[in-house]
Protein backbone atom coordinates (compact mmCIF):
# COMPACT_ATOMS: atom_id res chain seq x y z
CA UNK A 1 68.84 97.26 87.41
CA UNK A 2 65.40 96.53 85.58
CA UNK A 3 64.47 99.28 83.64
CA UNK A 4 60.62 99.93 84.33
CA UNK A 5 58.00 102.73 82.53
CA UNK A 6 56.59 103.53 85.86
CA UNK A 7 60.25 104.46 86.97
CA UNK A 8 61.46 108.11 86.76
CA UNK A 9 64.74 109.78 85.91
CA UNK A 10 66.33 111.26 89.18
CA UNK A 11 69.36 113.51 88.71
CA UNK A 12 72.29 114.17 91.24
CA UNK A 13 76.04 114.83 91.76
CA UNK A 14 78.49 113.22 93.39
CA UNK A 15 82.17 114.91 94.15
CA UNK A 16 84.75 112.59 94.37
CA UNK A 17 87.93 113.09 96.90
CA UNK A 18 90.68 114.96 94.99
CA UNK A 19 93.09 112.62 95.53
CA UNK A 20 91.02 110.78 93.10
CA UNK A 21 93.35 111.98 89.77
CA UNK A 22 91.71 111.70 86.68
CA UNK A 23 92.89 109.12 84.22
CA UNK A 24 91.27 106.39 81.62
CA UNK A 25 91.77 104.01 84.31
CA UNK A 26 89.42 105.76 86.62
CA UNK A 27 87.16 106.55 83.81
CA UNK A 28 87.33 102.95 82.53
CA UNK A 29 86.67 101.45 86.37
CA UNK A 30 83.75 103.94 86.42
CA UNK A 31 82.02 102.82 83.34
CA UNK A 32 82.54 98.96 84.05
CA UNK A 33 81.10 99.54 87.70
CA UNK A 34 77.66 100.74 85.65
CA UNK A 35 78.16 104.53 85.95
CA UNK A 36 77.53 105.11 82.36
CA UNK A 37 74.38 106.64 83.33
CA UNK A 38 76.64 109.65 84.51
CA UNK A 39 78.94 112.75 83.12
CA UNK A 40 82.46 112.75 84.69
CA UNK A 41 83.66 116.20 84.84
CA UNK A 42 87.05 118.23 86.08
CA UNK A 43 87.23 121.46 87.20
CA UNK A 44 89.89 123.43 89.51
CA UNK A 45 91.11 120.11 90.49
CA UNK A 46 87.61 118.95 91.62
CA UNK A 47 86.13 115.66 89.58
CA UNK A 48 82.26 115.35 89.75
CA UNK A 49 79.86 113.33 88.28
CA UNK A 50 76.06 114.01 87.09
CA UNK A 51 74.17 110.71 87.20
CA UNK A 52 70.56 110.59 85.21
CA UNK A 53 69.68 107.61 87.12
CA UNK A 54 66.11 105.64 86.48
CA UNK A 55 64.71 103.75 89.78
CA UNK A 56 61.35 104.19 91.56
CA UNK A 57 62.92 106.62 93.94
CA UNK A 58 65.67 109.32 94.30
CA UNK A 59 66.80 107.55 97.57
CA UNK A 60 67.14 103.95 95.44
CA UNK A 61 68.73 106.02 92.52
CA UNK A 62 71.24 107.61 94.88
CA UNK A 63 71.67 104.34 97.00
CA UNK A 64 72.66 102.44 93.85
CA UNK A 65 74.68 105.08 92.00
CA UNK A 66 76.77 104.76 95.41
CA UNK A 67 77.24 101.16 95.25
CA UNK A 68 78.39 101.20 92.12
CA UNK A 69 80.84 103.90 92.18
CA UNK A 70 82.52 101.78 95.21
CA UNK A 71 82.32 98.84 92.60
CA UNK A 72 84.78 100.55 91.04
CA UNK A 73 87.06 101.17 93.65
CA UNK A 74 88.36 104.62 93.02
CA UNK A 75 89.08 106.54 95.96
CA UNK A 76 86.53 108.63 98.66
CA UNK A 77 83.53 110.54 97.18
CA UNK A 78 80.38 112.83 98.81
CA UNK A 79 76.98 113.42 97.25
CA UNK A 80 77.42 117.04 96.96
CA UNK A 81 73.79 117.31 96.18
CA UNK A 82 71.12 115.61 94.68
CA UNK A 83 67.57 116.92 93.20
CA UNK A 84 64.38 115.30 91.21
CA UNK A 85 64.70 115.99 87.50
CA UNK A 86 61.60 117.60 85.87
């Protein structure tokens, strides 16, 4: 993605299917598939992750924040919910 000034920062979440155990592997896969934009977290069982993605829209932010997190082929995920950044 070409980083551009008249681009904003969008932030969302995405919860990924909790068969999706957390490991190196899956944080490695992430990061290689471009999510290093984004905050992996666990909790009860649950992983998440924040993106802070830049792109000229919150639809193109979430559209390629999805693409790559199926780049990195690590199981079923749902935006959980996803909001403009001030």
């Amino acid at each position: 993605m070409t980083k551009n000034t008249a681009e904003c920062k969008h932030e969302f979440t995405f919860i990924l299917d909790s068969r999706t155990a957390h490991s190196e592997t899956v944080e490695d896969a992430l990061f290689e598939a471009d999510c290093d934009d984004s905050i992996l977290s666990f909790q009860d069982g649950i992983m998440s992750m924040v993106f802070c993605r830049s792109a000229a829209s919150l639809e193109d932010a979430v559209a390629s924040a999805i693409h790559d997190v199926k780049k990195a082929n690590i199981g079923n995920f749902y935006v959980s919910k996803a909001r403009i950044r001030p």
